[in-house]
C-alpha atoms as a PDB file:
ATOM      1  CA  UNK A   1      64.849 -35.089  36.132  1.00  0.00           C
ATOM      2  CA  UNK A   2      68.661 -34.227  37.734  1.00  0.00           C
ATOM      3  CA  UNK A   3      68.530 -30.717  36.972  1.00  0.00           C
ATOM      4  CA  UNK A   4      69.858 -28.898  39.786  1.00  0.00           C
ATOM      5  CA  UNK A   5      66.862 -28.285  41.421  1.00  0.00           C
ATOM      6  CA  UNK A   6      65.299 -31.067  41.702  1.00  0.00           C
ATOM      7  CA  UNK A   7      65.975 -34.178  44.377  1.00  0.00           C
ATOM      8  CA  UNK A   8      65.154 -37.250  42.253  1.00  0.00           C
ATOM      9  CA  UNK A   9      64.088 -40.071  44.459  1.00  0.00           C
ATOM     10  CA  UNK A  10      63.503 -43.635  43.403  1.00  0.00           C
ATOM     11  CA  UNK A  11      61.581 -45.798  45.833  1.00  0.00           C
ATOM     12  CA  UNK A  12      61.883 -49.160  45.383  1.00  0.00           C
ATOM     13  CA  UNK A  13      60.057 -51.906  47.428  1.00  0.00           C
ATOM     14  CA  UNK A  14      61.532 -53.039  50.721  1.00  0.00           C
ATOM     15  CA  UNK A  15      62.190 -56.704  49.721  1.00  0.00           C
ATOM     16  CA  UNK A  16      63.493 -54.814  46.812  1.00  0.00           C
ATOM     17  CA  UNK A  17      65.763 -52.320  48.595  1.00  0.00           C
ATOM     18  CA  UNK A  18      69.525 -54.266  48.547  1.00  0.00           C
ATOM     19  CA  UNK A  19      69.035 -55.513  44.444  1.00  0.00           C
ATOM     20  CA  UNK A  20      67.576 -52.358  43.497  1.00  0.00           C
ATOM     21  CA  UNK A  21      70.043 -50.171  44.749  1.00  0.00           C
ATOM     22  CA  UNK A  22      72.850 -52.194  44.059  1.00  0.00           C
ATOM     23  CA  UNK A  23      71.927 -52.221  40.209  1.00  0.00           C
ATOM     24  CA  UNK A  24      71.424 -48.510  39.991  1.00  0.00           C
ATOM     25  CA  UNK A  25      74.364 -47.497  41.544  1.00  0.00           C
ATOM     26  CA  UNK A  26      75.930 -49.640  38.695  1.00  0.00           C
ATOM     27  CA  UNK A  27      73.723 -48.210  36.051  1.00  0.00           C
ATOM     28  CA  UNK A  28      73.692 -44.477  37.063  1.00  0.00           C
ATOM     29  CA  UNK A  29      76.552 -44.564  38.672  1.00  0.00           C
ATOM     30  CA  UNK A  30      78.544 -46.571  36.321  1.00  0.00           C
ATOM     31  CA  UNK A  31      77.097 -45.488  33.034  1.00  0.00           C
ATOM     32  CA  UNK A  32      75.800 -42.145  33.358  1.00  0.00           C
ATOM     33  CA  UNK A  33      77.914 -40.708  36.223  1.00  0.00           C
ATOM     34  CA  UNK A  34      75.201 -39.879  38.467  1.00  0.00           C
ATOM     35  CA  UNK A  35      75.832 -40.410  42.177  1.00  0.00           C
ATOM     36  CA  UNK A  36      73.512 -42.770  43.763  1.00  0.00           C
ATOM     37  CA  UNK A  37      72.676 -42.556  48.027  1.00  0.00           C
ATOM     38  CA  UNK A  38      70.154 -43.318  50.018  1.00  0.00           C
ATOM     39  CA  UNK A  39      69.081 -41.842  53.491  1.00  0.00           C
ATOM     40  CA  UNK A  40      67.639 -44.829  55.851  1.00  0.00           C
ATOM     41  CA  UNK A  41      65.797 -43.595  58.483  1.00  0.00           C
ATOM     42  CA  UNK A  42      63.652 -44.629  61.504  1.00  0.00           C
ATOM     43  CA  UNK A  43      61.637 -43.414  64.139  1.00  0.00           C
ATOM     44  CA  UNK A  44      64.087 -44.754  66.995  1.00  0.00           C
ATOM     45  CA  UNK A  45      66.624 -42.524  66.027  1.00  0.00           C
ATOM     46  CA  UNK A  46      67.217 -39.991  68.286  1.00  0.00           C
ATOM     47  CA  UNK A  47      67.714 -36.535  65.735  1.00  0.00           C
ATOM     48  CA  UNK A  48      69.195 -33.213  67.183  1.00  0.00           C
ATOM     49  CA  UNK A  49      68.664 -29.749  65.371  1.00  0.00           C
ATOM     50  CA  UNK A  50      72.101 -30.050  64.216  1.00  0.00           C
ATOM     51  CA  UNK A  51      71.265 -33.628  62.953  1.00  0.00           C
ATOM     52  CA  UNK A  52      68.108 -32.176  61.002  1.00  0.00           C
ATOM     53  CA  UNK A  53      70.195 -29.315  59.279  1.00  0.00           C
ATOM     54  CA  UNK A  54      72.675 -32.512  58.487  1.00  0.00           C
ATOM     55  CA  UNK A  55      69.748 -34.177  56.580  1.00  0.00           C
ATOM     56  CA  UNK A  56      68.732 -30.667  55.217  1.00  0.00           C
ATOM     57  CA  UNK A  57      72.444 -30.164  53.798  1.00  0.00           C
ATOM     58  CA  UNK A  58      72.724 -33.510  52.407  1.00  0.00           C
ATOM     59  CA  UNK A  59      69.335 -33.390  50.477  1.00  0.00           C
ATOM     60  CA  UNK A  60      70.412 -29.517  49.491  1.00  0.00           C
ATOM     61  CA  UNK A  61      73.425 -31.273  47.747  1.00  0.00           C
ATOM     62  CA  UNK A  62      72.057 -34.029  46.144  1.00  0.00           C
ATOM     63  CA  UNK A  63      70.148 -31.436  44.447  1.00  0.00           C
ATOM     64  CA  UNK A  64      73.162 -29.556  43.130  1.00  0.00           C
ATOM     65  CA  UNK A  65      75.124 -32.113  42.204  1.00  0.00           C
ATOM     66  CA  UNK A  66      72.373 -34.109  40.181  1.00  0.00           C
ATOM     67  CA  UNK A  67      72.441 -37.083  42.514  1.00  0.00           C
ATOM     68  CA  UNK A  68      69.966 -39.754  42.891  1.00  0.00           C
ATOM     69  CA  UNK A  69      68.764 -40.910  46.779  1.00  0.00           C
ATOM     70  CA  UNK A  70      67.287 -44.622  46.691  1.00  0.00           C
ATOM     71  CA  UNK A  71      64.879 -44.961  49.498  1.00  0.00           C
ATOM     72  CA  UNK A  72      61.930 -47.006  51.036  1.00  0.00           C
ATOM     73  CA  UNK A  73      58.617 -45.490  51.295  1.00  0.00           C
ATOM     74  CA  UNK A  74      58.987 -46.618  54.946  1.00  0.00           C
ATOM     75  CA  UNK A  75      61.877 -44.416  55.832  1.00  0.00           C
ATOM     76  CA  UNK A  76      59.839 -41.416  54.309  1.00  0.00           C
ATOM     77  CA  UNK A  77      56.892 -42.220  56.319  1.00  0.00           C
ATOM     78  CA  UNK A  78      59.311 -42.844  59.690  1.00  0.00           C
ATOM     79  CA  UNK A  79      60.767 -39.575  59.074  1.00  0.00           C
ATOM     80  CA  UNK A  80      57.253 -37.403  58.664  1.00  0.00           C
ATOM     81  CA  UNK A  81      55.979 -39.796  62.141  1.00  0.00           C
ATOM     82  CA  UNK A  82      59.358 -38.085  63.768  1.00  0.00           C
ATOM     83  CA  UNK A  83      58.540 -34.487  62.367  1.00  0.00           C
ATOM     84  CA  UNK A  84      55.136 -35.167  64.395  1.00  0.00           C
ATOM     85  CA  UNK A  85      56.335 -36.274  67.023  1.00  0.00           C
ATOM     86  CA  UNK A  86      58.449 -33.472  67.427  1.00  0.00           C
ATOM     87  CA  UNK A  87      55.603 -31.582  66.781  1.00  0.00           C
ATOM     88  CA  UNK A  88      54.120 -32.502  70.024  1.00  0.00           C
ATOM     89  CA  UNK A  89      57.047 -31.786  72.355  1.00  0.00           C
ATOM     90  CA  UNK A  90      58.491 -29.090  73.786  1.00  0.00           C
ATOM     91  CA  UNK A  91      61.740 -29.247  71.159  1.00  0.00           C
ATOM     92  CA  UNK A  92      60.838 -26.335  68.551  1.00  0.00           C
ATOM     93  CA  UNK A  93      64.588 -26.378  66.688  1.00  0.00           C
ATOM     94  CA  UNK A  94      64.140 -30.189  65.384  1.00  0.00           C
ATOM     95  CA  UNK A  95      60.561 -29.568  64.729  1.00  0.00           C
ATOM     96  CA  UNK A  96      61.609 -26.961  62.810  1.00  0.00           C
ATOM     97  CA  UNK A  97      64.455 -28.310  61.513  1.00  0.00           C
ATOM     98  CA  UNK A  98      62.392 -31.092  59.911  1.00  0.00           C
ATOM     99  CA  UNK A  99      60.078 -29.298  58.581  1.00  0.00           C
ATOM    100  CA  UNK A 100      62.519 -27.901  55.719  1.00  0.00           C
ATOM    101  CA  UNK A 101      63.547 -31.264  55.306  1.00  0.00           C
ATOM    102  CA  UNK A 102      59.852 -32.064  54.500  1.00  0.00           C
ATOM    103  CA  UNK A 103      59.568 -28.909  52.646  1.00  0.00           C
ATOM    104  CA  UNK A 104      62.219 -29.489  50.326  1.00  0.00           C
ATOM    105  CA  UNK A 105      61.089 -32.928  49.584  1.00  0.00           C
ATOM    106  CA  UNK A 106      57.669 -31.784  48.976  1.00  0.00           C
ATOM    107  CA  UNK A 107      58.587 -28.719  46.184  1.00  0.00           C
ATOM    108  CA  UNK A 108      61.615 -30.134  45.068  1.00  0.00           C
ATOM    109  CA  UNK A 109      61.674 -34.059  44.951  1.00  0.00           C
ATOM    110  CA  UNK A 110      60.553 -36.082  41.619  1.00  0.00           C
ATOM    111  CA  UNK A 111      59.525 -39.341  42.716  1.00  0.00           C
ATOM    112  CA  UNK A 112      60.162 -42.636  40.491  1.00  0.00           C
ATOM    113  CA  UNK A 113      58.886 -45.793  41.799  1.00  0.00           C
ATOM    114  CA  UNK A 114      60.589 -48.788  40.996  1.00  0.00           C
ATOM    115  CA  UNK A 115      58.311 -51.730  41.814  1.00  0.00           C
ATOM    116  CA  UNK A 116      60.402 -54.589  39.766  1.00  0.00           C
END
């Protein structure tokens, strides 16, 4: 799924989260040399432009260098409530800004759900 284009994403459960990142870090980390990260996010954050092109850059490379981000559907829902949110104020450069974060992840993520 880690080909260079693609962001693969594994969303675990959030009871799950700790365990199930800790073991694939050590399993695709460890035995396949794949970096493992993960991107927490939520809605009180306060996010500048230059913070979305941060997120932007970060999922950009993860694509590139075949790594693996380990999330919770929760911070993917936070982060589309923000990209409304911004929506509806008078801040175009993060509304913008988040929506190629959202683009990317819709054209370019593979999604793997890990529910054990």
């Amino acid at each position: 799924l880690a080909d260079g284009q693609a962001l693969v994403r594994v969303m675990v459960l959030n009871s799950l989260y700790t365990t199930n990142s800790q073991q694939l870090i050590f399993k695709l980390g460890g035995m396949l040399a794949h970096r493992v990260f993960s991107l927490p996010f939520r809605r009180d954050i306060r996010l500048t432009c230059a913070g979305a092109t941060q997120i932007l850059c970060f999922l950009k490379t993860c694509c590139r260098r075949r790594d693996v981000l380990v999330t919770v559907r929760e911070h993917f829902l936070s982060l589309l409530l923000k990209f409304e949110e911004y929506c509806c104020r008078p801040d175009v450069p993060v509304a913008r800004g988040l929506n190629l974060v959202l683009s990317l992840v819709r054209h370019h993520a593979r999604d793997i759900l890990d529910e054990a």
